[in-house]
Structures are given as C-alpha cells and as structure tokens.
C-alpha atoms as a PDB file:
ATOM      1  CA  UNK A   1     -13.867 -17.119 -10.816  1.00  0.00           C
ATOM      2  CA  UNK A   2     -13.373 -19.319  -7.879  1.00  0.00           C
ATOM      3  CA  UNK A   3     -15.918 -17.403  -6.003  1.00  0.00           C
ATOM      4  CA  UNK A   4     -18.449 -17.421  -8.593  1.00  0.00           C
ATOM      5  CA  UNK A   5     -18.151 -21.638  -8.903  1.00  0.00           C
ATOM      6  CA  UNK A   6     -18.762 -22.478  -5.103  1.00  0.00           C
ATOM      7  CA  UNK A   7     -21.898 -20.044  -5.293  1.00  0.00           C
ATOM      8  CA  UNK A   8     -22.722 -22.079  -7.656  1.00  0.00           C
ATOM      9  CA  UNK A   9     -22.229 -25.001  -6.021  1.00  0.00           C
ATOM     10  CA  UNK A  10     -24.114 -23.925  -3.420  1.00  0.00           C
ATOM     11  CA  UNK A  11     -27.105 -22.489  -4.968  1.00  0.00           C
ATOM     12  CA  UNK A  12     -27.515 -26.188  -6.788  1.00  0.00           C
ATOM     13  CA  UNK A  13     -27.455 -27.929  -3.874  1.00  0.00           C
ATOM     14  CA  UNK A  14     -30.383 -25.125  -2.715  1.00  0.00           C
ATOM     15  CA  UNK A  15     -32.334 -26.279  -5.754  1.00  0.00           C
ATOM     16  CA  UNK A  16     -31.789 -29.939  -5.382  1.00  0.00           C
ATOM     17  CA  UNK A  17     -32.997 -29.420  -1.422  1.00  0.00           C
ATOM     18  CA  UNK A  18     -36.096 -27.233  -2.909  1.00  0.00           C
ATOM     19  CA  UNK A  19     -37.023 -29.861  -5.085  1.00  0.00           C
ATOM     20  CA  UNK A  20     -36.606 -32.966  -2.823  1.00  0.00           C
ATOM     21  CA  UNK A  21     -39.089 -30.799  -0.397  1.00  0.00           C
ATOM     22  CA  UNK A  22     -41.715 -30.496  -3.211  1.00  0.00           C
ATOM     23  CA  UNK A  23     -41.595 -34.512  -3.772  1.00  0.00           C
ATOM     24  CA  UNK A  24     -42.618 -34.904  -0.413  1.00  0.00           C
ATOM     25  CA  UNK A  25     -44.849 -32.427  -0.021  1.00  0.00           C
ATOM     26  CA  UNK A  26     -46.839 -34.267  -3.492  1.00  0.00           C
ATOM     27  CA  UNK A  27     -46.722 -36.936  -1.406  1.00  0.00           C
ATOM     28  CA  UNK A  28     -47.891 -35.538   1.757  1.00  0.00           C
ATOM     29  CA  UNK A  29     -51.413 -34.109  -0.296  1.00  0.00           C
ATOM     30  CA  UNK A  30     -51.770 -37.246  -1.736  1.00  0.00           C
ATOM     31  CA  UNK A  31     -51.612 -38.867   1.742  1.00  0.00           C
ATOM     32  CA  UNK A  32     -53.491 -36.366   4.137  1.00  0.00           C
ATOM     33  CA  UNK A  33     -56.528 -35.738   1.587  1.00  0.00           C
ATOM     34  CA  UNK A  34     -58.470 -32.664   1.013  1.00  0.00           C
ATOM     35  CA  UNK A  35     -58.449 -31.673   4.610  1.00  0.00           C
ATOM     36  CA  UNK A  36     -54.816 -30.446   4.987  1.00  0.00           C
ATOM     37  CA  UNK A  37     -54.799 -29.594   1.444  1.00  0.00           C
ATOM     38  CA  UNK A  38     -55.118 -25.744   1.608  1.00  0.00           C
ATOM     39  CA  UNK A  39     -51.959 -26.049   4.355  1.00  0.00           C
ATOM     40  CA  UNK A  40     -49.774 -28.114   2.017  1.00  0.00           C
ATOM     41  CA  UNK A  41     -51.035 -26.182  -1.214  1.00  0.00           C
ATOM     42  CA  UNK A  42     -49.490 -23.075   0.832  1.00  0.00           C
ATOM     43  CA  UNK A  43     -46.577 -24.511   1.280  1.00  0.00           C
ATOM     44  CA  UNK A  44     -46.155 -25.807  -1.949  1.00  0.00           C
ATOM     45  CA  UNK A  45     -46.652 -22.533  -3.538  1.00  0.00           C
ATOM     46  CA  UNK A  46     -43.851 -21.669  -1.336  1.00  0.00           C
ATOM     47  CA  UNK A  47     -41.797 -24.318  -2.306  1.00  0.00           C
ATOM     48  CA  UNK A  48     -41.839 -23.543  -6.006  1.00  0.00           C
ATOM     49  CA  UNK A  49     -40.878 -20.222  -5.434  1.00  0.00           C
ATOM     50  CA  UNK A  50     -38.153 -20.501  -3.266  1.00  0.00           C
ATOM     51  CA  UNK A  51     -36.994 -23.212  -6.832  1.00  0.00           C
ATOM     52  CA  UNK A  52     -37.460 -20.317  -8.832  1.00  0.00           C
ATOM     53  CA  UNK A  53     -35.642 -17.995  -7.206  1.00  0.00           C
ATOM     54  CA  UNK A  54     -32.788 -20.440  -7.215  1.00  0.00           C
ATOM     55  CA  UNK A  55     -33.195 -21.156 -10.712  1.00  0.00           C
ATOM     56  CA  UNK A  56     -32.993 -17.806 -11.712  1.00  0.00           C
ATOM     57  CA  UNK A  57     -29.726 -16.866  -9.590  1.00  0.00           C
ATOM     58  CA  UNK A  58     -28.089 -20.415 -10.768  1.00  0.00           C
ATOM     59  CA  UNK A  59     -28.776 -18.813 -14.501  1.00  0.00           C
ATOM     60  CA  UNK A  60     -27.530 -15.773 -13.885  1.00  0.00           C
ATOM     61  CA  UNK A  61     -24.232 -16.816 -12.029  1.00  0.00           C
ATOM     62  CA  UNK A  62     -23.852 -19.289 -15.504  1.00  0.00           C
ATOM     63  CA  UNK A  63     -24.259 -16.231 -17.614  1.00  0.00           C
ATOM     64  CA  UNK A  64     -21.513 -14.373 -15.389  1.00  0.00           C
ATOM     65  CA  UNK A  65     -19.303 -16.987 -16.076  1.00  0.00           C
ATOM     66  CA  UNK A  66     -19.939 -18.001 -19.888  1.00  0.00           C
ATOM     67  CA  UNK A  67     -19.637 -13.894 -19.986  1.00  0.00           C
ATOM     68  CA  UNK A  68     -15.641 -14.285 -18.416  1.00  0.00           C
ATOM     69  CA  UNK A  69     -15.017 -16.970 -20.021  1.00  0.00           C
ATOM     70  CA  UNK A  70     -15.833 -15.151 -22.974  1.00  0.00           C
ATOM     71  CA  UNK A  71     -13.807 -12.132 -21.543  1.00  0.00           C
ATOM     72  CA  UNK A  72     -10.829 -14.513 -21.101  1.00  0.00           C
ATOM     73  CA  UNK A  73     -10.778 -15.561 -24.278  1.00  0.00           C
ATOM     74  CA  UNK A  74     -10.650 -12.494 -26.312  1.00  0.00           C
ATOM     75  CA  UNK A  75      -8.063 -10.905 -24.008  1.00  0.00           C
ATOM     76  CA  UNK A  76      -6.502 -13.957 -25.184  1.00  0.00           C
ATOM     77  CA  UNK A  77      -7.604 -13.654 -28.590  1.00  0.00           C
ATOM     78  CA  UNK A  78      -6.387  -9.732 -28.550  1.00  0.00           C
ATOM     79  CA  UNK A  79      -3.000 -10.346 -27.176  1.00  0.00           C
ATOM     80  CA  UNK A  80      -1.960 -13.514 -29.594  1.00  0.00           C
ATOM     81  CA  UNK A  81      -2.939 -10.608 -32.256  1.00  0.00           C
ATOM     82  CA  UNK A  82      -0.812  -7.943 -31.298  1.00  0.00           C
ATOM     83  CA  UNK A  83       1.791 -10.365 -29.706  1.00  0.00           C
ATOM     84  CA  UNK A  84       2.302 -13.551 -31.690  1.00  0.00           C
ATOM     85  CA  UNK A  85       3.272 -16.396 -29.389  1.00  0.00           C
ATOM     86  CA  UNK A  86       6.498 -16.798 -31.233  1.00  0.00           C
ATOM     87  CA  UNK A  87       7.394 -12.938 -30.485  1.00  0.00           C
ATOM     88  CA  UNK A  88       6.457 -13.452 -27.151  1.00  0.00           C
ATOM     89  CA  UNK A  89       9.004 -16.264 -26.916  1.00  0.00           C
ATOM     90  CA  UNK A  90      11.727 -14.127 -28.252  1.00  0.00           C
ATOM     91  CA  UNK A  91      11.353 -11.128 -25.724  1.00  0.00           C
ATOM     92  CA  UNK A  92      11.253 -13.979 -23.150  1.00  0.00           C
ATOM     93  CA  UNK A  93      14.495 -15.547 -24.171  1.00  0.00           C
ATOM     94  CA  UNK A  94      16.014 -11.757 -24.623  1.00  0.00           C
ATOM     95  CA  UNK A  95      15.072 -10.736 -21.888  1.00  0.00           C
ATOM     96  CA  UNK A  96      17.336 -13.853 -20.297  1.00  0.00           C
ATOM     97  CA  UNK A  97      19.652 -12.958 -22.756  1.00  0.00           C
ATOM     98  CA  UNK A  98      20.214  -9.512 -21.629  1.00  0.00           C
ATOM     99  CA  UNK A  99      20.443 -10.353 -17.758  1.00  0.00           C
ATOM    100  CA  UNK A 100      23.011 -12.841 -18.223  1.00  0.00           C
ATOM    101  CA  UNK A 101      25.101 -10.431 -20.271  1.00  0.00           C
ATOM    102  CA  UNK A 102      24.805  -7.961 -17.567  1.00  0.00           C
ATOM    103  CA  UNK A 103      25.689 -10.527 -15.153  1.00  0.00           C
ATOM    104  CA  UNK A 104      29.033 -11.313 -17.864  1.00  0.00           C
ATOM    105  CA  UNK A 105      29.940  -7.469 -17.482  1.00  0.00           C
ATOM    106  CA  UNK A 106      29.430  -7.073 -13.828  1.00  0.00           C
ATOM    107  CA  UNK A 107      31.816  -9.920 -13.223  1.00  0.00           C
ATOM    108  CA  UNK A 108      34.024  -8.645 -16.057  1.00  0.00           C
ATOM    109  CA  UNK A 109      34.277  -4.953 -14.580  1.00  0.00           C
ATOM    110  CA  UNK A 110      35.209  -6.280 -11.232  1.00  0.00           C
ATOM    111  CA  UNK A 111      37.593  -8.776 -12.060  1.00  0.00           C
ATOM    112  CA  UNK A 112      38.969  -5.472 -14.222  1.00  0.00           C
ATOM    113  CA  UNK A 113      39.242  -3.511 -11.375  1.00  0.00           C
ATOM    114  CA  UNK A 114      40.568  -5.812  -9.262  1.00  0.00           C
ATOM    115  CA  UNK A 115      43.338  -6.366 -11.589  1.00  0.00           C
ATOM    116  CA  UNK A 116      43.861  -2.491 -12.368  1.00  0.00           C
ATOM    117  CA  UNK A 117      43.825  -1.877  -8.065  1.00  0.00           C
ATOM    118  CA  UNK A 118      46.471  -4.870  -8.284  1.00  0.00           C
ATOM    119  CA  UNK A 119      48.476  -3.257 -10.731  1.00  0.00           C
ATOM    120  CA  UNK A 120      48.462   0.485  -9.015  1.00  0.00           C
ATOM    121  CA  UNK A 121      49.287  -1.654  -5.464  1.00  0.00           C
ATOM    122  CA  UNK A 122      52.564  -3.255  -7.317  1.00  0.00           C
ATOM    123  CA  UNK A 123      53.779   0.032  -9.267  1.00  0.00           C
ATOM    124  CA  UNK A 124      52.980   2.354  -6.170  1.00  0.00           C
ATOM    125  CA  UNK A 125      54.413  -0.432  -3.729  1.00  0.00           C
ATOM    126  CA  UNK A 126      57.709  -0.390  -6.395  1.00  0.00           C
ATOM    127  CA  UNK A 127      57.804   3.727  -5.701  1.00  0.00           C
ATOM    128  CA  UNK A 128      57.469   3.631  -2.187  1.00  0.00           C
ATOM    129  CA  UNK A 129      60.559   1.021  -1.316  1.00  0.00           C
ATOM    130  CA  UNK A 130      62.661   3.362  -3.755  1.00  0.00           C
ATOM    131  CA  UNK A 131      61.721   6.111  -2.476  1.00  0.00           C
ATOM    132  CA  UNK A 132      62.518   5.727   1.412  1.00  0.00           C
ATOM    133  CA  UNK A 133      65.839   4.369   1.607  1.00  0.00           C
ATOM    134  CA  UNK A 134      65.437   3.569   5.424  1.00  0.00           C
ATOM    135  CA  UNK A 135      62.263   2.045   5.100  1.00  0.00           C
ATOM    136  CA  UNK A 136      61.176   0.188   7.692  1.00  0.00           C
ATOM    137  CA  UNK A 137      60.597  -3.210   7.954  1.00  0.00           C
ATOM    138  CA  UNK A 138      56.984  -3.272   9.237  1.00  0.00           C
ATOM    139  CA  UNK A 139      56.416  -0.760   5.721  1.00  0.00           C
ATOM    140  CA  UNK A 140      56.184  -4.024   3.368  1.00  0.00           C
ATOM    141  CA  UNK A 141      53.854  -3.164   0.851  1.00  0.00           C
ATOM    142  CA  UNK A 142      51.120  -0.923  -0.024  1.00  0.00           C
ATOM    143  CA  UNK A 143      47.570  -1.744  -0.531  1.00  0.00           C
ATOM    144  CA  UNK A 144      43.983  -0.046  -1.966  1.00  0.00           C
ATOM    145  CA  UNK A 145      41.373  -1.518   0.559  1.00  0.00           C
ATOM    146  CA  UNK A 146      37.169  -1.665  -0.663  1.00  0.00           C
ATOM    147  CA  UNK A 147      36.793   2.166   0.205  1.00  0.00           C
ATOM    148  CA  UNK A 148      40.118   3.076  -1.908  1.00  0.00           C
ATOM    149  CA  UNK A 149      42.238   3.868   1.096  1.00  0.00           C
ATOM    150  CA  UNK A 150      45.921   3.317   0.783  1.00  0.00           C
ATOM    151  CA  UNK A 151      47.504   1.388   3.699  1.00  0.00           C
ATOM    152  CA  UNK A 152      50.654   0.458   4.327  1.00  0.00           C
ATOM    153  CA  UNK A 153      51.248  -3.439   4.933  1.00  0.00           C
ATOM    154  CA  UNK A 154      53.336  -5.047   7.664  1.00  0.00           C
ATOM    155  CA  UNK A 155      54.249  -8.577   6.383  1.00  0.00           C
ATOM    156  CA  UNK A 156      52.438 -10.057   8.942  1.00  0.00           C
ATOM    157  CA  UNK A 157      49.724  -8.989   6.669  1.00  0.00           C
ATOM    158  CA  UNK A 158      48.651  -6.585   9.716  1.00  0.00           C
ATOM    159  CA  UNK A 159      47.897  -2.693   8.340  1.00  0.00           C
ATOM    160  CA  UNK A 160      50.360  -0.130   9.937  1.00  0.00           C
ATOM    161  CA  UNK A 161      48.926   2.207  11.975  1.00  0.00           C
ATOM    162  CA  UNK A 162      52.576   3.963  12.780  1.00  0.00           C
ATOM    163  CA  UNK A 163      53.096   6.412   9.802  1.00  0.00           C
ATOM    164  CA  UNK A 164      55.133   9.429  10.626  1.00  0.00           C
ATOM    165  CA  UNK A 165      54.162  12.800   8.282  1.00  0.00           C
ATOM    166  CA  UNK A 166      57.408  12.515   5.971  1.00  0.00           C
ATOM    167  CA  UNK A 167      56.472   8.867   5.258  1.00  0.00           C
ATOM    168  CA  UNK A 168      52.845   9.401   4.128  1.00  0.00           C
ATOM    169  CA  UNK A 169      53.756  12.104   2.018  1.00  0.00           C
ATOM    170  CA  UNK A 170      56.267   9.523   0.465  1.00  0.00           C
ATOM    171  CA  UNK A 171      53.566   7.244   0.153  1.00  0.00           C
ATOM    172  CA  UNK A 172      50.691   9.664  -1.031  1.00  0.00           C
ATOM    173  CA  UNK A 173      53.447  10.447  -3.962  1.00  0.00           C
ATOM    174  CA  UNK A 174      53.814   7.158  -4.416  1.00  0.00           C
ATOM    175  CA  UNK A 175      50.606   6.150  -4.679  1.00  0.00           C
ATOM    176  CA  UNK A 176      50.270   9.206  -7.470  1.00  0.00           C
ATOM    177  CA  UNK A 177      53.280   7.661  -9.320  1.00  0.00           C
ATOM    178  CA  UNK A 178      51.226   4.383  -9.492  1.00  0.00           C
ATOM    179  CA  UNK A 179      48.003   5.770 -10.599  1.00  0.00           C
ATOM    180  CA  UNK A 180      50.195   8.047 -13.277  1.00  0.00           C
ATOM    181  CA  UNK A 181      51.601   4.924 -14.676  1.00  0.00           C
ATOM    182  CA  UNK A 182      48.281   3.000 -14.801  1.00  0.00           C
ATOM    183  CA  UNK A 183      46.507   5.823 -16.699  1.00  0.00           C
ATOM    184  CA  UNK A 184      49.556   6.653 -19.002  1.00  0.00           C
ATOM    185  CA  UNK A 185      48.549  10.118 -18.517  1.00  0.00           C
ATOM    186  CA  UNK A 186      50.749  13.014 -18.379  1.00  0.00           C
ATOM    187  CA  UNK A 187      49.315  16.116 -15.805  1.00  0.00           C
ATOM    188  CA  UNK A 188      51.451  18.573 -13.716  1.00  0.00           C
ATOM    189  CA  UNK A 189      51.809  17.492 -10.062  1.00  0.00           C
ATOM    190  CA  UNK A 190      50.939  19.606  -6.746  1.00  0.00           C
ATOM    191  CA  UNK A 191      52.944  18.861  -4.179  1.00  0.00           C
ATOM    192  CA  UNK A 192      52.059  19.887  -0.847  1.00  0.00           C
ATOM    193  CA  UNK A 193      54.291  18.003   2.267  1.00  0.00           C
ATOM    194  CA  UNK A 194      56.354  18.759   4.550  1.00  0.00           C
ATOM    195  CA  UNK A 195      59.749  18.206   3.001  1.00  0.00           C
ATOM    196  CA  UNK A 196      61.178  19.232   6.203  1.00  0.00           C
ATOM    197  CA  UNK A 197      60.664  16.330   7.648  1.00  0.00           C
ATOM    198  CA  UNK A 198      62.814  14.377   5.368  1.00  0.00           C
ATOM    199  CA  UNK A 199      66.685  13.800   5.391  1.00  0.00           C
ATOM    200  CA  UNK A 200      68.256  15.394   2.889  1.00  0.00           C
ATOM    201  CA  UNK A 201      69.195  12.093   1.384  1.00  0.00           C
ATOM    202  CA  UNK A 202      65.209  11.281   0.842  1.00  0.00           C
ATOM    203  CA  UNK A 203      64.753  14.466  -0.692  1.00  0.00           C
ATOM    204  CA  UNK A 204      67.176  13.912  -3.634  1.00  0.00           C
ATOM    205  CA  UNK A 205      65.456  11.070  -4.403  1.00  0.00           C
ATOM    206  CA  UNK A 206      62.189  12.998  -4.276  1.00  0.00           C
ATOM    207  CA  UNK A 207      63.920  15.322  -6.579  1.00  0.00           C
ATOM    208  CA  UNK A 208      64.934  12.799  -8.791  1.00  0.00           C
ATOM    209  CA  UNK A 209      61.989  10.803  -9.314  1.00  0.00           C
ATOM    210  CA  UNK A 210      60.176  14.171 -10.057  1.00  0.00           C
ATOM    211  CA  UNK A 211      62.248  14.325 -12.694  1.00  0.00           C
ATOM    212  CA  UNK A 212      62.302  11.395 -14.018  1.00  0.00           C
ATOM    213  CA  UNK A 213      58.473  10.247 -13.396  1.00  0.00           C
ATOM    214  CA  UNK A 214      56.791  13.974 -14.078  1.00  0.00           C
ATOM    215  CA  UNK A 215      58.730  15.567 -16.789  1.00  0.00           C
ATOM    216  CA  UNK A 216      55.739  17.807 -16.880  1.00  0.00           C
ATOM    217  CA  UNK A 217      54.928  21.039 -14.597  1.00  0.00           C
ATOM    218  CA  UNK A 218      55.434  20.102 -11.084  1.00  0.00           C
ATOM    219  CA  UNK A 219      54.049  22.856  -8.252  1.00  0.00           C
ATOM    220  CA  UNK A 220      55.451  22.209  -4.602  1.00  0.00           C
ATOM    221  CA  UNK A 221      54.875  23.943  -1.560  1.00  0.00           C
ATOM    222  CA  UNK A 222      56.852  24.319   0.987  1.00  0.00           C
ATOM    223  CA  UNK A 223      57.718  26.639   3.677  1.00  0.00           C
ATOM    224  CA  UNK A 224      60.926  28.816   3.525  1.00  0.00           C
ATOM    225  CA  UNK A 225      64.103  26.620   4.164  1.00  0.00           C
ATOM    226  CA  UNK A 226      62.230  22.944   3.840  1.00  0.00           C
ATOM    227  CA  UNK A 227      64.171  22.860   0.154  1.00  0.00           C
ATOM    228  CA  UNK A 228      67.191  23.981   0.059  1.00  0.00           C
ATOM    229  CA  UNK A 229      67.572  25.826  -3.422  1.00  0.00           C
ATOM    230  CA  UNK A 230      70.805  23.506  -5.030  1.00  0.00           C
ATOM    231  CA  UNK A 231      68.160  21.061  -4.126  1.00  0.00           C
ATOM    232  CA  UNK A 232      65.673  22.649  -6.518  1.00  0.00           C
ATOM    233  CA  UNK A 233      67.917  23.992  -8.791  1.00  0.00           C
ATOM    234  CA  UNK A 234      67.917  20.395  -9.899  1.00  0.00           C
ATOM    235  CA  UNK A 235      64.251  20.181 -11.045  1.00  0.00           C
ATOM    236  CA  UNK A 236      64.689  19.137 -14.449  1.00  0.00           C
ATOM    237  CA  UNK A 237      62.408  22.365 -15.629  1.00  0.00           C
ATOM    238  CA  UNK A 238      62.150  24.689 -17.943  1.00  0.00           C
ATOM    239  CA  UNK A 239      61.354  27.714 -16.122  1.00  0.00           C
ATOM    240  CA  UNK A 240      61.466  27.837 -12.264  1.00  0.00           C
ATOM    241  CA  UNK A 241      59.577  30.124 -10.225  1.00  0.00           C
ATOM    242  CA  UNK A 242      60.540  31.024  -6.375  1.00  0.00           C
ATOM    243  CA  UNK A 243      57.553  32.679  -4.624  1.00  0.00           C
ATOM    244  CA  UNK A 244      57.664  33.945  -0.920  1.00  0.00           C
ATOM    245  CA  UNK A 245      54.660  34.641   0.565  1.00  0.00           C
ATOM    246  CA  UNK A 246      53.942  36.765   3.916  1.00  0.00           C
ATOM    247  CA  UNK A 247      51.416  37.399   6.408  1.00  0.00           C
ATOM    248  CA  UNK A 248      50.907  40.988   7.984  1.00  0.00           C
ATOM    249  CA  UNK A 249      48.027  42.211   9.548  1.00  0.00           C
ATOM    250  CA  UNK A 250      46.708  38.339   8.940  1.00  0.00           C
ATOM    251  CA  UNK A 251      46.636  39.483   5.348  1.00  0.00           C
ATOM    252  CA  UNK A 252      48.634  36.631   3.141  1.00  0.00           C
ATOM    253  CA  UNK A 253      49.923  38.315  -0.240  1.00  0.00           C
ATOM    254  CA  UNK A 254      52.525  37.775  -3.126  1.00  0.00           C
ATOM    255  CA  UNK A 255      55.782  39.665  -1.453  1.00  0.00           C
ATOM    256  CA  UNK A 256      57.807  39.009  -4.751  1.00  0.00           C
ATOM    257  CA  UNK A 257      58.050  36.234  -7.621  1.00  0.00           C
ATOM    258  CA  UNK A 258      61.285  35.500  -9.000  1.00  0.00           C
ATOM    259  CA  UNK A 259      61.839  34.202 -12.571  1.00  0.00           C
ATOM    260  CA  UNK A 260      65.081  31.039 -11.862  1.00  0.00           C
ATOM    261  CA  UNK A 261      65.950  30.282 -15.150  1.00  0.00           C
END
C-alpha cells in the first residue's frame, strides 16, 4: 500500500510537470508566430501525450487502491462475521488467562517438589545418622542436588567426596527408606552391598531397620559369610530362603535352595 501511494505521488508530480510544459509551450506559439509553429505543434502533440499516459497510470494506480481498500474492508467485514469483536475479546483475555495459570502451576509444581526433595533429604538424613553408629563428623546430612544425586554434606556445607563402600550402601538404603516414607508405599526391597564391609554392630541395625521399615519381602545378596546366619535368622519373615550359588566351567547355576522356616 505504501508502495502504491509514493507512485502515486510521483506520477502526479509527472502530470503537474507535463502540464506546466504545455502552458509554456501555448505561450511559446503564441509568441514565435506561424514560423516555428509546426516545431512547437510537434512538441505539443508530444506533450499531451506524455499527460495522457500519466493520466491513465495515475487512474489505474487509484483503481488499485480503491480495489484494496475495498479488499481490506471485507476481510474486515468477513472476520467481524464469523468472529464478533466481543468473542474476539474473550479468546484474547483467555488466552492471558490460560498462560498465567500455567505460570500458577509451574511455580506450584516446583515449590512442590522442592518441598517433597526437602522432605526425602530430612527422613533419609534421619536414617542415615541411625543407621551408622560411628558416623563421622564430616557425614552431616544428606542432600538431592538439581540432577537427583544424593550427596553427603560436611557441615561446612562442602559435599563429601570420602565415602567408603559400606557407607554408601548405608546411605543408598537410606535414601530408599526416605523415598519409602514419602510415597507411603509398601514394595519388597533388593538389597545388593557388601555387608562385609560393615561391623557386625552396623549390621544389626541394618537388620533391624529391615524389619521394622520393610515388613514386606526383602531380597539381599550377599556373598557366602558377609551375613552371618543368627544374623538373618532375625529377619522378621515369613519364609526365608538360603541360596548358594557356584561357578564351574564359568557356568553360574542354582547348587541348592533351602526352605529356613
């Protein structure tokens, strides 16, 4: 549209030039007489052509743009139809409407899981310092960082990069404590660490919070001698199973399963 008005701005200022020239060429016949008239009768014929040309293109440009305008109006015309202002409004302010709402939950869901990660941190945290009766002093707290890792906290505030096997599977059953008691759901437990590495003294506990935290099934894995079986004997479960696999011929298979009821 903004195209279409300069060239016709320019194309009037063409015909406005065109016609000043055929003033003064009127007044140049009327001056030079009939002996340079042929030469100025030339180039007056000239002049009133070049005018119509101009007049012609300035009336067609105005019929391009009376025919947009008309356009533009009964796009216009067609979309108040089909889409009353007042609706239009509406899907406007809905549209708002519906952004800030998800705005509301995606605030809401992290402040949820901040507080859920805060909870699990506490309740696993509670675990761990009852759990490992030595515990070191550097083994403060436990914390979920932004890529769900669990760390162990110094209180310095410092992460502890010094955890021995037998302490992170303390912590890793910890941790599974927590998240057990954040979910109030009941599922049997796998347990595969190296119990070995634990005092005897840790292990009861282990034992003991098995039974009172995971009432459930409860699988654990463990080499030959890591749990002694008084030790297991006390696994507050119905039916107890003692399995002893063997390796020949780097072929593992099921040497014999016990029934320990």
């Amino acid at each position: 549209m903004q195209n279409i008005e300069q060239e016709l701005e320019k194309l009037t200022i063409a015909e406005n030039t065109l016609a000043d020239d055929l003033a003064g060429l009127l007044e140049q016949i009327s001056e030079s007489g009939v002996s340079s008239g042929k030469a100025a009768a030339a180039q007056l014929e000239k002049a009133a052509t070049d005018l119509k040309t101009a007049n012609d293109k300035i009336e067609e440009l105005n019929a391009t743009i009376t025919g947009y305008e008309i356009e533009q109006e009964q796009l216009e015309n067609t979309i108040t139809q089909f889409i009353p202002d007042e609706q239009i409004h509406a899907l406007l302010v809905k549209k708002e409407l519906l952004t800030h709402i998800a705005e509301i939950y995606n605030t809401a869901e992290k402040h949820l899981m901040e507080k859920a990660r805060s909870r699990i941190e506490n309740k696993a945290t509670k675990y761990m310092r009852n759990l490992l009766i030595n515990r070191p002093e550097s083994y403060d707290r436990l914390e979920i960082d932004e890529q769900f890792r669990i760390n162990v906290i110094e209180p310095s505030g410092e992460v502890n990069k010094g955890i021995n096997s037998a302490g992170a599977s303390l912590i890793a059953l910890s941790l599974v404590s927590g998240l057990r008691d954040e979910a109030m759901f009941q599922a049997p437990l796998i347990v595969d660490a190296g119990f070995g590495n634990i005092d005897d003294d840790n292990t009861a506990l282990i034992i003991e919070h098995l039974n009172d935290n995971f009432p459930g099934q409860c699988v654990i894995l463990a080499h030959d001698g890591e749990i002694r079986e008084e030790q297991l004997n006390k696994l507050n479960t119905y039916t107890k199973w003692t399995i002893e696999a063997s390796n020949q011929e780097q072929t593992s298979f099921l040497k014999e399963s016990i029934p320990n009821l």
